[in-house]
C-alpha atoms as a PDB file:
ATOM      1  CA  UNK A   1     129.117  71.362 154.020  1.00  0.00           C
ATOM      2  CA  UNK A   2     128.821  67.790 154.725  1.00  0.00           C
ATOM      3  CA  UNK A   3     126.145  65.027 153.678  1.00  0.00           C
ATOM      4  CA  UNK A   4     123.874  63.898 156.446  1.00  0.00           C
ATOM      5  CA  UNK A   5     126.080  60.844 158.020  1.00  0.00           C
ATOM      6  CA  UNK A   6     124.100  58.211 160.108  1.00  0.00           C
ATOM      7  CA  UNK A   7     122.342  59.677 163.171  1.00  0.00           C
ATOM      8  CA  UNK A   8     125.061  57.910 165.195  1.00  0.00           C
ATOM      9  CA  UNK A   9     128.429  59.167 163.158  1.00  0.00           C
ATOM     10  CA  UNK A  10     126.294  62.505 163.570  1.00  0.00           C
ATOM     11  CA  UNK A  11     126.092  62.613 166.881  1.00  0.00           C
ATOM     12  CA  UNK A  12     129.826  61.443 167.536  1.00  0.00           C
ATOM     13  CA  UNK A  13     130.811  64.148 164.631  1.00  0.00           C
ATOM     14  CA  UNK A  14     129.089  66.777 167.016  1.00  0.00           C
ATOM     15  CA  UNK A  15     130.661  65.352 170.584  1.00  0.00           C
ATOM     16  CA  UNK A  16     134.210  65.954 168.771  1.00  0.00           C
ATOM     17  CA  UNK A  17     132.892  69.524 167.089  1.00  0.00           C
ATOM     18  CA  UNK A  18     132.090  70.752 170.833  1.00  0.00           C
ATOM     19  CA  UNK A  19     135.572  68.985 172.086  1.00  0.00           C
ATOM     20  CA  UNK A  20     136.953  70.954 169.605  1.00  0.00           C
ATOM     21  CA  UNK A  21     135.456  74.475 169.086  1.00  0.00           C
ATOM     22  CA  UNK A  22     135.103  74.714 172.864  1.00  0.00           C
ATOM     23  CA  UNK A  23     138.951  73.725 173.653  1.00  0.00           C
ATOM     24  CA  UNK A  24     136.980  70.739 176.359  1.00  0.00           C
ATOM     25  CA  UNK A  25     139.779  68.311 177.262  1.00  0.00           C
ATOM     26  CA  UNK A  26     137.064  65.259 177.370  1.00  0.00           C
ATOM     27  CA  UNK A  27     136.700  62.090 175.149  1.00  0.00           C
ATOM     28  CA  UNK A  28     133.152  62.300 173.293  1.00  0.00           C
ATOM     29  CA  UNK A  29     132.691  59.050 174.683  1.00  0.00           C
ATOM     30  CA  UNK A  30     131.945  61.049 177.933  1.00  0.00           C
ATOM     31  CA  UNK A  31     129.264  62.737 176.615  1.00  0.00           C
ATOM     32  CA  UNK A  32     126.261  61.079 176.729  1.00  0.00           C
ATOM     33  CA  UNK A  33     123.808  61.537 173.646  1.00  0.00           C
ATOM     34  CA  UNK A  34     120.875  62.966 176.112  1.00  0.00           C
ATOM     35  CA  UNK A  35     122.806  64.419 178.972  1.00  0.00           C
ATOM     36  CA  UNK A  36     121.715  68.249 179.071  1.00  0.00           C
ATOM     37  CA  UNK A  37     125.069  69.856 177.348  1.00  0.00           C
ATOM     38  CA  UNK A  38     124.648  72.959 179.363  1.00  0.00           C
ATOM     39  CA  UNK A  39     124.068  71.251 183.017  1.00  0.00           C
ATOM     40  CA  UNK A  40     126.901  69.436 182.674  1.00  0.00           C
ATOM     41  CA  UNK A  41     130.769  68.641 183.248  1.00  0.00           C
ATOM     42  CA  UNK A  42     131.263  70.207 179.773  1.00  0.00           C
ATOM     43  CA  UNK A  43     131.086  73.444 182.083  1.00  0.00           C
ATOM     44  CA  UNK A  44     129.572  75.509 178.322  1.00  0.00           C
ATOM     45  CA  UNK A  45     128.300  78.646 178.721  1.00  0.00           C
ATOM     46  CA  UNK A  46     126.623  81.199 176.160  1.00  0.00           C
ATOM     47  CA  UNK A  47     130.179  82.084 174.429  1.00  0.00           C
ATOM     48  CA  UNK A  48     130.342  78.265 173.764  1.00  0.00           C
ATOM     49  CA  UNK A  49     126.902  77.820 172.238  1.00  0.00           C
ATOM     50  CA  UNK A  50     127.674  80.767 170.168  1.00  0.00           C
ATOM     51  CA  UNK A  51     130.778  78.963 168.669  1.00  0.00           C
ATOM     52  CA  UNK A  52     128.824  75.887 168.094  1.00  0.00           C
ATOM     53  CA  UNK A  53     126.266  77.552 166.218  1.00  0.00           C
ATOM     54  CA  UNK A  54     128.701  79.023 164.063  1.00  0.00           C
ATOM     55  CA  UNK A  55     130.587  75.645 163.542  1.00  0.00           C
ATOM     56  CA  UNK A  56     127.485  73.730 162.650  1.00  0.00           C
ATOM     57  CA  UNK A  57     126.889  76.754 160.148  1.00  0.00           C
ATOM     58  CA  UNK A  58     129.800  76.331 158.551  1.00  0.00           C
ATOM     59  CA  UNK A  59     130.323  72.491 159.048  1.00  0.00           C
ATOM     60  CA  UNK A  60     126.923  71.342 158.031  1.00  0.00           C
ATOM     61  CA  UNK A  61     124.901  74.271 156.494  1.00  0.00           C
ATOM     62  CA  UNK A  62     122.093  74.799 159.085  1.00  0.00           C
ATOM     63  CA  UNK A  63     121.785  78.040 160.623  1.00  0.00           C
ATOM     64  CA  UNK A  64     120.545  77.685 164.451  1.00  0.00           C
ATOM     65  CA  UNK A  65     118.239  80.818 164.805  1.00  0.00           C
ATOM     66  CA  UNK A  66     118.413  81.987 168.888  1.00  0.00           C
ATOM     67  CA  UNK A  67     116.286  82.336 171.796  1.00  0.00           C
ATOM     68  CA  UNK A  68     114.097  79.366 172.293  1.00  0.00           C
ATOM     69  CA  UNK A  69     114.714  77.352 168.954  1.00  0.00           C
ATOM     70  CA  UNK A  70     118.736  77.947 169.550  1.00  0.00           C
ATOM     71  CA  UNK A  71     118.240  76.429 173.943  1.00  0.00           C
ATOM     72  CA  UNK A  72     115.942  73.207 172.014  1.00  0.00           C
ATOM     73  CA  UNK A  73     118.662  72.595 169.489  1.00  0.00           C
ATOM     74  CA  UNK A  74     121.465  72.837 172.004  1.00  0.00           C
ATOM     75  CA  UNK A  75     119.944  70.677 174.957  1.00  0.00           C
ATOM     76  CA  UNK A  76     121.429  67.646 174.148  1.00  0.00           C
ATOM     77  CA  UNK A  77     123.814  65.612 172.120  1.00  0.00           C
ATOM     78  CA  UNK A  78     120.569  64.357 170.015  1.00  0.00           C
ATOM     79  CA  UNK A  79     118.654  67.599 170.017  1.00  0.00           C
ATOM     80  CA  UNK A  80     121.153  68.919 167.842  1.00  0.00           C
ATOM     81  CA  UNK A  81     121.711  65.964 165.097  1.00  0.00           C
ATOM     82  CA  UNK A  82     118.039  65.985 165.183  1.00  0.00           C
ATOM     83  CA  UNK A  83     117.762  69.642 164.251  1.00  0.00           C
ATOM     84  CA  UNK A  84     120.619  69.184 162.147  1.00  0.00           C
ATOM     85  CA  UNK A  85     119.078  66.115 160.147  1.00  0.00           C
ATOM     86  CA  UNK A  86     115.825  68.029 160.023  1.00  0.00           C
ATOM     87  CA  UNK A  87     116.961  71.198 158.175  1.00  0.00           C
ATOM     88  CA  UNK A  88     119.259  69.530 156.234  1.00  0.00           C
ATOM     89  CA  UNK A  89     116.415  67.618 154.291  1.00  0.00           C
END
C-alpha cells in the first residue's frame, strides 16, 4: 500500500493505473483530471471499473464499496484521488 503522494502525483499515479489495468493504449496526459472517465474516449465499461476497484484495493488500501458511492468515486480523474485521499486519512 502506498503513502498518500501529492494530489497531483495521485492523480497521474491513477491515469497510468487505468492505462494499465484496462490495457488503454493512451498517454495519461490525455486524460483530463475532470473529464467523466466513463463518457469518454477511454471507451471503460463495468468490467473496467471492476478492475480499478480492485487495483486501488490493492495499490492504495481503500476499498470502493458499489452502487452509488463506487459511480461518485469513479466519475472522474479527481473523484477518485479525492476518495482515495479521504479514506486513506
Amino acid at each position: 500500500m502506498e503513502n498518500i503522494l501529492p494530489l497531483a502525483q495521485l492523480k497521474h499515479a491513477l491515469k497510468l493505473l487505468i492505462i494499465e489495468e484496462c490495457d488503454k493504449d493512451v498517454e495519461a496526459e490525455d486524460i483530463a483530471d475532470d473529464e467523466i472517465l466513463f463518457d469518454c474516449d477511454l471507451d471503460l465499461d463495468s468490467l473496467d471499473a471492476l478492475q480499478i476497484c480492485m487495483a486501488v484495493k490493492s495499490k492504495y488500501g481503500v476499498r470502493i464499496e458499489g452502487g452509488p458511492d463506487a459511480r461518485k468515486a469513479l466519475q472522474s480523474i479527481t473523484t477518485l484521488a479525492q476518495t482515495i485521499v479521504e479514506h486513506q486519512v
